[in-house]
Each structure stands twice: as C-alpha cells, then as structure tokens.
C-alpha atoms as a PDB file:
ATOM      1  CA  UNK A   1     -22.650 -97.324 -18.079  1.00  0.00           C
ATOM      2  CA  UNK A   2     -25.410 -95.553 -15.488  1.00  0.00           C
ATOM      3  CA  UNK A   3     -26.119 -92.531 -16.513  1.00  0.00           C
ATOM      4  CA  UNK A   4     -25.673 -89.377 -13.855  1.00  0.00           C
ATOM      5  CA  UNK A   5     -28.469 -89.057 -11.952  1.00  0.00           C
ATOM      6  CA  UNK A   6     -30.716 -85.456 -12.177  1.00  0.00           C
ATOM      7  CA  UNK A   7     -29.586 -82.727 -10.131  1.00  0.00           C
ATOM      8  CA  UNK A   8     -30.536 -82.422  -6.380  1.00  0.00           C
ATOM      9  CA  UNK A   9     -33.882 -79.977  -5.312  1.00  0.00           C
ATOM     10  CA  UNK A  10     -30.765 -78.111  -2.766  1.00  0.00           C
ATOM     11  CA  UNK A  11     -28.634 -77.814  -6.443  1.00  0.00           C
ATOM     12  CA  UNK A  12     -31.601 -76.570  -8.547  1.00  0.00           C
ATOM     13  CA  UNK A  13     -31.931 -73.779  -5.727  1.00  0.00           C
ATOM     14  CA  UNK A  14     -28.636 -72.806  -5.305  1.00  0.00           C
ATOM     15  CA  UNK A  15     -28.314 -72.962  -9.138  1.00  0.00           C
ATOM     16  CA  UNK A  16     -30.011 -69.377  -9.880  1.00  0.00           C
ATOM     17  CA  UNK A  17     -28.916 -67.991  -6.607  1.00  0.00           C
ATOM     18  CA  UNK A  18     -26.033 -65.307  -5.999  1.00  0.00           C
ATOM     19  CA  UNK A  19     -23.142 -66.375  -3.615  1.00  0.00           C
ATOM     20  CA  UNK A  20     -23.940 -65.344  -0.207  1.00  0.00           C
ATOM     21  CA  UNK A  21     -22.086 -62.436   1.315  1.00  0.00           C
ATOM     22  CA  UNK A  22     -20.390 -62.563   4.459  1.00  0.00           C
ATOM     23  CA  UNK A  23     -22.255 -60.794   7.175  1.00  0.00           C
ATOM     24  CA  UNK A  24     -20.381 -57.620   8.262  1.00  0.00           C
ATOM     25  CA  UNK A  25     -19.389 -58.236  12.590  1.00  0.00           C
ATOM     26  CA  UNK A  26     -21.768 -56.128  14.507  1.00  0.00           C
ATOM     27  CA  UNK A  27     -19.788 -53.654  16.777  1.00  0.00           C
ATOM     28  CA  UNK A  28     -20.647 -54.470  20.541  1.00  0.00           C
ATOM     29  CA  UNK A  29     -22.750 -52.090  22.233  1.00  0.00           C
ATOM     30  CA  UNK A  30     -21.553 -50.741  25.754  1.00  0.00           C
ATOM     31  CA  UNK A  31     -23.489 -52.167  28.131  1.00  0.00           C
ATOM     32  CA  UNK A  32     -25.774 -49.594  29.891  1.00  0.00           C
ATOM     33  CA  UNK A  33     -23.920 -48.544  32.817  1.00  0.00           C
ATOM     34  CA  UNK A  34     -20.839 -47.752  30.481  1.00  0.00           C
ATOM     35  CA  UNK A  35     -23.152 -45.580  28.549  1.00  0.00           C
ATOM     36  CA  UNK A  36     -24.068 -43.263  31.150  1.00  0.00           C
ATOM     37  CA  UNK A  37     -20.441 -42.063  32.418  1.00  0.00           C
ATOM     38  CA  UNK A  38     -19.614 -41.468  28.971  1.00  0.00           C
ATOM     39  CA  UNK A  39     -22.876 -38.673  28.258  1.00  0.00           C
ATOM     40  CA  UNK A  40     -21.857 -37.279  31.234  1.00  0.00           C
ATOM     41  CA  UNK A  41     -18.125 -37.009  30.709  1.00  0.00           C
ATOM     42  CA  UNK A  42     -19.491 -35.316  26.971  1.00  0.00           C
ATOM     43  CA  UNK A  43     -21.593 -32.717  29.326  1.00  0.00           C
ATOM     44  CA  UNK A  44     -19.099 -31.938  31.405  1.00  0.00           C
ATOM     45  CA  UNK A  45     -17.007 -30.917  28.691  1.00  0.00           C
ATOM     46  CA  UNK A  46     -19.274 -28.750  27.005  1.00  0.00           C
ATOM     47  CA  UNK A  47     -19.927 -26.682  30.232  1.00  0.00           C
ATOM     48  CA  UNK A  48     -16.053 -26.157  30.609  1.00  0.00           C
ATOM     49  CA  UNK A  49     -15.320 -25.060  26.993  1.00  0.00           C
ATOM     50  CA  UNK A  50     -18.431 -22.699  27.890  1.00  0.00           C
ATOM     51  CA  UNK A  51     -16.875 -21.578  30.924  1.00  0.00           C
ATOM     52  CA  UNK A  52     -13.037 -21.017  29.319  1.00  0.00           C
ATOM     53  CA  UNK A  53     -15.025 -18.864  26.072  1.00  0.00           C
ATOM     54  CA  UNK A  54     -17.191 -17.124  28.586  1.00  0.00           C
ATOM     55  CA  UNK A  55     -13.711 -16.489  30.501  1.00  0.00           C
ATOM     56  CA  UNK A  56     -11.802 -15.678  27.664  1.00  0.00           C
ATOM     57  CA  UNK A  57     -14.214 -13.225  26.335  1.00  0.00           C
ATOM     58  CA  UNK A  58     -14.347 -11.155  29.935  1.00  0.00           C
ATOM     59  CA  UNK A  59     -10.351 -11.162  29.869  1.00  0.00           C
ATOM     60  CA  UNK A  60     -10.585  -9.194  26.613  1.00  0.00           C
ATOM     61  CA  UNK A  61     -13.123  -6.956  27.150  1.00  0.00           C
ATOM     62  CA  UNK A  62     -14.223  -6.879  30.626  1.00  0.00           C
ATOM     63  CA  UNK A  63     -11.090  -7.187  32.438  1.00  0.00           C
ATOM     64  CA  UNK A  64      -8.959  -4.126  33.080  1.00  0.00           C
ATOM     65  CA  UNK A  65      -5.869  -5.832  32.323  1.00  0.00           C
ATOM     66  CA  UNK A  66      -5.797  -5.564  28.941  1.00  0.00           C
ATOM     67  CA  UNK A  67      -6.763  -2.067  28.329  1.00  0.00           C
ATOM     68  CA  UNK A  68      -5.309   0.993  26.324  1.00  0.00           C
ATOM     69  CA  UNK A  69      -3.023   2.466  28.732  1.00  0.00           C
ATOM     70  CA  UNK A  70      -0.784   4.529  26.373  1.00  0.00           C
ATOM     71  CA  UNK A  71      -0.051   5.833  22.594  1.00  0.00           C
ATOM     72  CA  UNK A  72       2.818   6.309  21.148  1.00  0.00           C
ATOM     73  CA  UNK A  73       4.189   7.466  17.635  1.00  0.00           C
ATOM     74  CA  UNK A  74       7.256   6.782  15.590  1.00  0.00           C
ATOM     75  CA  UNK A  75       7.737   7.992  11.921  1.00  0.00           C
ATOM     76  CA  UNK A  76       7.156  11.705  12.315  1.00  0.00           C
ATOM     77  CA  UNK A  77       9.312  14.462  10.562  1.00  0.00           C
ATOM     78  CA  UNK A  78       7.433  17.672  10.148  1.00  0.00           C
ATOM     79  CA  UNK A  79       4.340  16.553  12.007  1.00  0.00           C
ATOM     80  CA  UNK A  80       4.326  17.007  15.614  1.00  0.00           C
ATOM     81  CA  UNK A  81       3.800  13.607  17.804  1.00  0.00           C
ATOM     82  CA  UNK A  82       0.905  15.011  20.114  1.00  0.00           C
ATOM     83  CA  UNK A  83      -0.753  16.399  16.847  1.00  0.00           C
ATOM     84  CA  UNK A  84      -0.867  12.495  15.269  1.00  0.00           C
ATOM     85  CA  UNK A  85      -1.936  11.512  19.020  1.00  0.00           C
ATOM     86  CA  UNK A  86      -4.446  13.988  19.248  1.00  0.00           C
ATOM     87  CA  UNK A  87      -6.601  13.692  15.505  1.00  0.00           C
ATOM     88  CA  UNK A  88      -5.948   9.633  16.600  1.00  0.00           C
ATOM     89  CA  UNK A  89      -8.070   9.934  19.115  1.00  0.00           C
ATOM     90  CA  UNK A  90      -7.385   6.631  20.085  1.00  0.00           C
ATOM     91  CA  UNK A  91      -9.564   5.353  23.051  1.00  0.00           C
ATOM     92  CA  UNK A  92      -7.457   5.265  25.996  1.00  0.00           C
ATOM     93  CA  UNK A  93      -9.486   3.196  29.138  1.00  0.00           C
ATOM     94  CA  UNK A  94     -11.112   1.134  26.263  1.00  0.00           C
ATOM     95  CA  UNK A  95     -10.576  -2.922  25.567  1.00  0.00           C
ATOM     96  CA  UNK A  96      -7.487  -2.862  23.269  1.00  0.00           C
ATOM     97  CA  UNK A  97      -9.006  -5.904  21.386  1.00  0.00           C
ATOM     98  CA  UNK A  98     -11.966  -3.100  20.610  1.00  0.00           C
ATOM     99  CA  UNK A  99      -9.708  -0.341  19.088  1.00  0.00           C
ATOM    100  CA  UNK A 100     -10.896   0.096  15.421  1.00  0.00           C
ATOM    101  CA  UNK A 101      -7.450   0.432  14.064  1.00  0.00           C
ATOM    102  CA  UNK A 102      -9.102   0.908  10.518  1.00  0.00           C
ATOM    103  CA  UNK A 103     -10.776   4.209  11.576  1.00  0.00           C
ATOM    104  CA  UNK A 104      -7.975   5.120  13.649  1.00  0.00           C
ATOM    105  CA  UNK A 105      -5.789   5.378  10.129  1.00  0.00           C
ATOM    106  CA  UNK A 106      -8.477   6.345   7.766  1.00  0.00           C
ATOM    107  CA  UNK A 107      -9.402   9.573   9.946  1.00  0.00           C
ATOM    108  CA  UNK A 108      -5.458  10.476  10.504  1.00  0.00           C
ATOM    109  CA  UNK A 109      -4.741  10.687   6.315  1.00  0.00           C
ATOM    110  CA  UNK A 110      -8.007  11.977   5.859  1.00  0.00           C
ATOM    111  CA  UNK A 111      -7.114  15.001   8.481  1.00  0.00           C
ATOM    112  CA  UNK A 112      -3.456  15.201   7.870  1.00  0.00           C
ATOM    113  CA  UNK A 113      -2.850  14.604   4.501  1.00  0.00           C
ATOM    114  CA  UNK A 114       0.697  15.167   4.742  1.00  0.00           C
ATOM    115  CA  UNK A 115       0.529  11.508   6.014  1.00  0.00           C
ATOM    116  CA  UNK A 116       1.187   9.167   3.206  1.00  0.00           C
ATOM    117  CA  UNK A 117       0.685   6.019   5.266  1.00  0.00           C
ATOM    118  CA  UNK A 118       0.281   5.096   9.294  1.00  0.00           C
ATOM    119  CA  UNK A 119      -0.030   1.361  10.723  1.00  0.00           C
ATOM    120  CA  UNK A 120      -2.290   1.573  14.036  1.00  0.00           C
ATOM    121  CA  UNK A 121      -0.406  -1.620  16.078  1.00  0.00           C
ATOM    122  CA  UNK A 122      -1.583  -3.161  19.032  1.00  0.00           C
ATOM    123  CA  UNK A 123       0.917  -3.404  21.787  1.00  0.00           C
ATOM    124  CA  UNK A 124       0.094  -5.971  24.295  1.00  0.00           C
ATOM    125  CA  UNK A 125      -0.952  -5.573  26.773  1.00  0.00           C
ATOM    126  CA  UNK A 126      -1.590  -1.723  27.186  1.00  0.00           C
ATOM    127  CA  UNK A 127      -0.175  -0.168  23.822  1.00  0.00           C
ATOM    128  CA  UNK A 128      -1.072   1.395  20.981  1.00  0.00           C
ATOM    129  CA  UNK A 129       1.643   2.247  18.284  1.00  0.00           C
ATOM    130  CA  UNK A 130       1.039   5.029  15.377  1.00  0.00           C
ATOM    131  CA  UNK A 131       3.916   4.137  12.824  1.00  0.00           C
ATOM    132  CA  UNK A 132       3.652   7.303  10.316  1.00  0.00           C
ATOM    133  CA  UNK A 133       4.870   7.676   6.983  1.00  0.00           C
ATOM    134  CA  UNK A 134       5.401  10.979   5.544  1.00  0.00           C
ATOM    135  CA  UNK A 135       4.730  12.067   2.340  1.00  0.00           C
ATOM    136  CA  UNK A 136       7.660  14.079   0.555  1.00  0.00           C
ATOM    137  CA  UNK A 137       7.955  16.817  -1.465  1.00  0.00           C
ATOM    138  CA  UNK A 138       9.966  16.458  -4.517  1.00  0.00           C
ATOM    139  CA  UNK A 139       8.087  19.361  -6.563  1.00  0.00           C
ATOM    140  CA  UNK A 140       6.813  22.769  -5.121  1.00  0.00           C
ATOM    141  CA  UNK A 141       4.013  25.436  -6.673  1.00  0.00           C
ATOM    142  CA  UNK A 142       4.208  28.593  -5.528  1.00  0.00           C
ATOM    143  CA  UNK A 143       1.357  30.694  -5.407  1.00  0.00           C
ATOM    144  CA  UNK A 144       0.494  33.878  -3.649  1.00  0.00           C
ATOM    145  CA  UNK A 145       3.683  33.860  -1.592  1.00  0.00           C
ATOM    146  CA  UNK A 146       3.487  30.055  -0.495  1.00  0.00           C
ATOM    147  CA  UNK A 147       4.594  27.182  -1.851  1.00  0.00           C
ATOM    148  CA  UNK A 148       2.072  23.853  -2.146  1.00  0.00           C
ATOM    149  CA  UNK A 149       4.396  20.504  -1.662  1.00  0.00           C
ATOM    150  CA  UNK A 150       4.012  17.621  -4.155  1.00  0.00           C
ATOM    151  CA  UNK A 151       4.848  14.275  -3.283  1.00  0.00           C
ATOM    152  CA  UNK A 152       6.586  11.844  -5.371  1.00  0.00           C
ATOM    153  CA  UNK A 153       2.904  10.148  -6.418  1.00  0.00           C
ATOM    154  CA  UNK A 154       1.867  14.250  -8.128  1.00  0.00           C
ATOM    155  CA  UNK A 155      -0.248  14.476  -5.102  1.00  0.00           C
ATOM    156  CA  UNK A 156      -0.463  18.190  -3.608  1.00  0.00           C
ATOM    157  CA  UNK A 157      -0.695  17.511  -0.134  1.00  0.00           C
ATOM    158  CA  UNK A 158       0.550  20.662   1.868  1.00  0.00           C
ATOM    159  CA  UNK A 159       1.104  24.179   1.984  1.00  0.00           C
ATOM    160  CA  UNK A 160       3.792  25.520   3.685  1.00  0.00           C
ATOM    161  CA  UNK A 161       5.494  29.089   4.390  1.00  0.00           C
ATOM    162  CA  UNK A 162       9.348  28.568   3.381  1.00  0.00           C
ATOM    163  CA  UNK A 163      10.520  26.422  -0.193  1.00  0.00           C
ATOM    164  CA  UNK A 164      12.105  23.004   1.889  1.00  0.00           C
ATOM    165  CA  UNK A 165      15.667  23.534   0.387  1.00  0.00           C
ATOM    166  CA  UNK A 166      16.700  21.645  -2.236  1.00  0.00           C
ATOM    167  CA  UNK A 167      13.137  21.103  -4.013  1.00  0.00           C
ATOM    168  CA  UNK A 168      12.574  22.782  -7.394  1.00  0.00           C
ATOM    169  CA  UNK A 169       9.612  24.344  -8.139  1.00  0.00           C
ATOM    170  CA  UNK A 170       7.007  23.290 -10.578  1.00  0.00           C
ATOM    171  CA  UNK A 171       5.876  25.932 -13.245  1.00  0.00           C
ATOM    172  CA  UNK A 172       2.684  24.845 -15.209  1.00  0.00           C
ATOM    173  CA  UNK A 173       3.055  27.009 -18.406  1.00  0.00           C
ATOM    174  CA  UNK A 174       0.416  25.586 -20.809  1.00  0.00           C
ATOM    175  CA  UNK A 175      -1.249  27.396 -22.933  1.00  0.00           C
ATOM    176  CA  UNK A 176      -4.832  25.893 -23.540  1.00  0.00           C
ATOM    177  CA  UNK A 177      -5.335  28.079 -27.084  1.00  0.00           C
ATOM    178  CA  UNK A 178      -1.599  27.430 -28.363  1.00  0.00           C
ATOM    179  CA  UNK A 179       0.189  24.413 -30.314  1.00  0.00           C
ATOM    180  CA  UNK A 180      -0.320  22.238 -27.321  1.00  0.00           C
ATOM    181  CA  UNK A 181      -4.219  22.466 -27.060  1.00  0.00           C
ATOM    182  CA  UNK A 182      -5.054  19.003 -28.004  1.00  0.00           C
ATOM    183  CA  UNK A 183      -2.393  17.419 -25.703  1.00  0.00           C
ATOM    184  CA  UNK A 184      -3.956  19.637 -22.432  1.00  0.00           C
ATOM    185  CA  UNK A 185      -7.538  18.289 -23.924  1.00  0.00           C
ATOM    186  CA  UNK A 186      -6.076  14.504 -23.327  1.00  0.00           C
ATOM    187  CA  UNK A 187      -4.179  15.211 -20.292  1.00  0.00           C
ATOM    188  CA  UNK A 188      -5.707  17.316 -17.338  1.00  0.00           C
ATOM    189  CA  UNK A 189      -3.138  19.115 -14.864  1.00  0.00           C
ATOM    190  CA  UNK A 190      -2.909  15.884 -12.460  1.00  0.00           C
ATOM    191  CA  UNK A 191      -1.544  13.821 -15.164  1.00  0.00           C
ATOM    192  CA  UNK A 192       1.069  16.289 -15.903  1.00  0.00           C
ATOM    193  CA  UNK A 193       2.124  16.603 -12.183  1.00  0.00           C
ATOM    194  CA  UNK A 194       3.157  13.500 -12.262  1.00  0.00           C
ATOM    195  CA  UNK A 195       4.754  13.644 -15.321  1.00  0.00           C
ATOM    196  CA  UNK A 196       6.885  16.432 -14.316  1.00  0.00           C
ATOM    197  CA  UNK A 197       7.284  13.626 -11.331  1.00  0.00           C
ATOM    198  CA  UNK A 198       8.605  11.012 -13.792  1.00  0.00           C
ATOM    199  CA  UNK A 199      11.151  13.611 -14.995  1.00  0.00           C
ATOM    200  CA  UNK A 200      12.475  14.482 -11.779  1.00  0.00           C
ATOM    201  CA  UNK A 201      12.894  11.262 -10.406  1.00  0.00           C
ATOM    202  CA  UNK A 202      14.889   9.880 -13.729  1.00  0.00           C
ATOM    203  CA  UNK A 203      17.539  12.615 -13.394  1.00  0.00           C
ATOM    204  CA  UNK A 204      21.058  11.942 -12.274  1.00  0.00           C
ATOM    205  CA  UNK A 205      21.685  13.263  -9.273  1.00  0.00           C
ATOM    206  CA  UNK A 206      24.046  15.856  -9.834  1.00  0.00           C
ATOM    207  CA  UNK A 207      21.671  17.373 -12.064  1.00  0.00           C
ATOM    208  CA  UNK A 208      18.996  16.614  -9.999  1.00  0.00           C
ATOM    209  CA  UNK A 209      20.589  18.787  -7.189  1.00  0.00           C
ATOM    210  CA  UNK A 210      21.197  21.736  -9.243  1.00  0.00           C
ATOM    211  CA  UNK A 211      17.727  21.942 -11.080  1.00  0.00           C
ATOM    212  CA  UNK A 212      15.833  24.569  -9.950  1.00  0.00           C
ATOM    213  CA  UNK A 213      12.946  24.792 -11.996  1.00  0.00           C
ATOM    214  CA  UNK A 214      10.391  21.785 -13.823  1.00  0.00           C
ATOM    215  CA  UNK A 215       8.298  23.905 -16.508  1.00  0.00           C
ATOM    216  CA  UNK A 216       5.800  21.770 -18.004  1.00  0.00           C
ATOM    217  CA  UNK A 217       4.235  23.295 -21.721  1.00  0.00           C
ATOM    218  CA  UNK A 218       2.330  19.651 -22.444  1.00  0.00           C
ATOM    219  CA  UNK A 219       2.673  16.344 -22.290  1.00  0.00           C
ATOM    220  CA  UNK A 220       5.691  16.349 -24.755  1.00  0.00           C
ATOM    221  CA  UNK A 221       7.330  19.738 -23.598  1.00  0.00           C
ATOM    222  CA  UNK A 222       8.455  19.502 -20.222  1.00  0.00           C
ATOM    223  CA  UNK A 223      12.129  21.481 -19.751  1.00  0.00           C
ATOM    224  CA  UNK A 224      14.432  21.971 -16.569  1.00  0.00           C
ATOM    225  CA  UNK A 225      16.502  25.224 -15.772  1.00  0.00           C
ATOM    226  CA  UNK A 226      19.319  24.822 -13.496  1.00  0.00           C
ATOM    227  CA  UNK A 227      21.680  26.464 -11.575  1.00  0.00           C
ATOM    228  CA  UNK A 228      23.848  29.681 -13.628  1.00  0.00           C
ATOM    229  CA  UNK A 229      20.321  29.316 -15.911  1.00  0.00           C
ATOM    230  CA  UNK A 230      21.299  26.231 -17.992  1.00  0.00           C
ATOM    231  CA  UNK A 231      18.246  24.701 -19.722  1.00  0.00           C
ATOM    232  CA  UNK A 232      17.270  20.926 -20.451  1.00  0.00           C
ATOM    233  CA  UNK A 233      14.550  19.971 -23.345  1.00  0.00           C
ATOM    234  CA  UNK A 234      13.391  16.628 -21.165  1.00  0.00           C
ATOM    235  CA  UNK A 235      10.406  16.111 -23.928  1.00  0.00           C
ATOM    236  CA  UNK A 236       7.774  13.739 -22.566  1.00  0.00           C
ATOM    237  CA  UNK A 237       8.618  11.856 -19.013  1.00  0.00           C
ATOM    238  CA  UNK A 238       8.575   8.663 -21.298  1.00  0.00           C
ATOM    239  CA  UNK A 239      12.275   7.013 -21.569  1.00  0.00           C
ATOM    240  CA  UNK A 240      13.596   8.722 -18.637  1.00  0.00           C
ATOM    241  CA  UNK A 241      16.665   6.376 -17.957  1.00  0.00           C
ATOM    242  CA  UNK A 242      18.180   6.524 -21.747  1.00  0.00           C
ATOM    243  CA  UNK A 243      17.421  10.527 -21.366  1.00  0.00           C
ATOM    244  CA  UNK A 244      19.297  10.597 -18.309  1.00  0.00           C
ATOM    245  CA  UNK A 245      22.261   9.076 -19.446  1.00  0.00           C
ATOM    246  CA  UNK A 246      22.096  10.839 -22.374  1.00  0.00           C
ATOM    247  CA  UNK A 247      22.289  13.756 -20.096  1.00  0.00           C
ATOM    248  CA  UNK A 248      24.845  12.589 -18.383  1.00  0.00           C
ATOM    249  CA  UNK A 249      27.225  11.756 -21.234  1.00  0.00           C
ATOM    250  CA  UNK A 250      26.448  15.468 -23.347  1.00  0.00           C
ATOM    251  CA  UNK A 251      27.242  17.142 -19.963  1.00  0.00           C
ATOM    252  CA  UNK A 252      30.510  15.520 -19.653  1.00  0.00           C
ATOM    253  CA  UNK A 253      31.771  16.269 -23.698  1.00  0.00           C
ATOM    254  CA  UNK A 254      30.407  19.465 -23.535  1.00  0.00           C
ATOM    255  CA  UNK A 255      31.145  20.736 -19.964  1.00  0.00           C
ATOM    256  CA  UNK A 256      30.206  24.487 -21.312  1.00  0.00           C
ATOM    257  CA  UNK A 257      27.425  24.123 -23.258  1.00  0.00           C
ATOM    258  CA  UNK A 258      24.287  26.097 -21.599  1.00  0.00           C
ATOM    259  CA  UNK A 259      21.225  24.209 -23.419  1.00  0.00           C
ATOM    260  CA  UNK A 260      21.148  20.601 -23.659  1.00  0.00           C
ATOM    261  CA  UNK A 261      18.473  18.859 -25.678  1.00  0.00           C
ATOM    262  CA  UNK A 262      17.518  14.910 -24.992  1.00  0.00           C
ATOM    263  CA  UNK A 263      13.563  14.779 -25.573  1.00  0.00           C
ATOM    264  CA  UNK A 264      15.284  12.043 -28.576  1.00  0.00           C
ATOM    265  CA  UNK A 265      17.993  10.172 -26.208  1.00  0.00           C
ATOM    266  CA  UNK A 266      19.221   8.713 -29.724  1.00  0.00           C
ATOM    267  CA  UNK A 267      19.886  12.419 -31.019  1.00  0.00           C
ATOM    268  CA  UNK A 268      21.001  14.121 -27.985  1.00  0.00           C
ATOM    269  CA  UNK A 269      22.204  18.050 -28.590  1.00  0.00           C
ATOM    270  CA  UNK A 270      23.781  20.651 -26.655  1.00  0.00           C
ATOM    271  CA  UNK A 271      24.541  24.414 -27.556  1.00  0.00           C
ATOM    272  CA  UNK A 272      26.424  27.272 -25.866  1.00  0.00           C
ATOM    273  CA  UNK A 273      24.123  29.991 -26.486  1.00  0.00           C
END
C-alpha cells in the first residue's frame, strides 16, 4: 500500500496559523448631502435650548410677573403679625426666586427669640408665607418684679410683665458651699433648667396643674410645692414616668397626706405633717 503523500505548501501554512476572524460589517456612511441637514438640524437645536434658558432665566428674574407682591404670617400667639413682617424684611418688588429664605429665618429667631421655629415659603407667583412657631413657657424666674419664660428645651427666651397663668415658677436654691457643691461643680445652671424641665413635663396632669413652684437644690434634689402648700421630693429628673405614677398611686391611698416622697419610685412615701 502507497504511502500518504507529504502535506501540501497551502497545509504547512495554514498549519501554525490562527483561524481567521470574521470581519466586523462596516456601518454605511451617509452620503454627503445627508450629512449636512443633519449638523444643521444639531445647530438649530442648540440655539433654541439657548433661547428657552435665556427665556426662562428673564421670566424668573427679569420679568415682573413673578415678583414678591405680598407677606403674610400664620403661627403667631403673643407676637404681633406686622412685628414678624417687619424684622422679615422680606424684599417686596424683588424676583421671588431671589428671596434668601435662609436669612429671612435666621435674622427673625435671632431678633425674636421668642420664635422657636419659622418656615419662609414661597407662594407662587407673588407670595411669601412666614409660618411661626412659638416657643412656650412651661417654667418662669422671677426676678426684680418680672418673670423670664422658659421653654420646654430650658431655654430662657423672654421677659414678660404678668406670670402667663398656669406656669409655675422656677426657684434655683443651690447652695455652691453646701452638701450639693460637687453636683453644681458637674452641672452648671442650664443643665439644671432643663432638668427641672424633665420634671415638669413627667408629671400627671392633675398635679401638674396644681404645682406652683419647681425648687431645684442639685441635680438630685429637685422638689415641687403645690396648691394648699403640699410638697413633692421629685429627686433627680431621671425615671420620671415610674415617679409619676408613683405619684399618682400615693396620692390616691393617701388623699390627706401633705408631703409625698418618690425620688425612689420603688419606695414611694407620704406623710401628713
């Protein structure tokens, strides 16, 4: 039998050689005078987005239809609304897109710091709206005849005449030199303000209605007098909704008891005399 004859010079080259890829199809190129209406279609474009920015932009702040026209000013209990309008000074005749409503609020608390918070809204297309939130006073101090309001937060944020009824007053009796001297070195007056906050906001609210005074000794020694000069040793403002019921549950066994002691809400105590 013949043997096979050698391999072919076109075998021997395609021997070593990878296998061909297939050529990727070319995309067809627009002729010429396709080219051209497309460039200027593109151009065209540009100019009108150009001309609806340029537009939009004059609307806003060129135009005089959308201009501050009028303020107005919800939200108010004890401040007056012209008084908010006024320390506002909102730009009336100005772009209402341009109204810095940041400024607008951070010069009204800084001025009237009886406001707690105010939302400057724009009112399309010729308002501006001053929603105000008061603070409240849930503590008083009196001193030299007047009384300075605390808000629920300990913050002393007003002076006023006449006691708003209904708010008990705040008596800071601490005694730097005393038993309590290291407790006033760790906790300045602020931080007692609001615990004497803490307290008043835990108490029920019978008892919250009839307390007239919040004397704070320390940290640890804060006491309530109410009305007919019945006492309550609080303690610290620290567990104030076991104290409370506490509180509540002494007052109801022992209707006629005059002091009441829950600074340990575990232990609570009560005496008539």
């Amino acid at each position: 039998m013949a043997g096979r004859a050698g391999p072919t010079t076109a075998e021997r080259r395609g021997a070593g050689s990878a296998p061909s890829r297939p050529s990727r199809p070319r995309r067809p190129r627009l002729p010429r005078a396709l080219r051209a209406p497309r460039v200027r279609l593109l151009i065209v474009l540009v100019l009108v987005l150009a001309v609806l920015a340029g537009g939009g932009a004059w609307v806003f702040y060129g135009s005089p239809w959308l201009r501050v026209e009028r303020v107005t000013t919800s939200g108010t209990v004890v401040l007056k609304p012209h008084e908010v309008r006024e320390i506002a000074g909102v730009p009336v005749g100005e772009p209402l897109i341009s109204v810095d409503s940041g400024a607008i609020e951070e010069r009204l608390r800084r001025k009237l710091p009886r406001i707690d918070s105010v939302d400057v809204v724009r009112s399309w297309p010729h308002g501006i709206a001053l929603k105000v939130t008061e603070r409240t006073p849930v503590l008083l101090i009196e001193k030299g005849g007047k009384f300075i309001e605390v808000d629920a937060k300990g913050v002393r944020f007003a002076t006023v005449e006449k006691a708003p009824k209904g708010t008990p007053l705040l008596e800071m009796a601490t005694d730097p030199s005393g038993s309590a001297a290291a407790s006033l070195r760790r906790f300045d007056a602020a931080r007692l303000r609001r615990e004497a906050v803490r307290v008043v906001a835990a108490l029920p609210g019978a008892v919250a209605a009839d307390t007239r005074t919040v004397k704070v000794r320390s940290y640890d020694s804060i006491s309530l007098r109410l009305r007919d000069d019945r006492t309550v040793m609080w303690g610290s403002g620290d567990k104030g909704r076991a104290k409370a019921e506490a509180l509540a549950g002494l007052m109801k066994a022992v209707p006629k008891a005059r002091h009441f002691d829950v600074s340990v809400p575990t232990a609570p105590a009560s005496s008539a005399s």
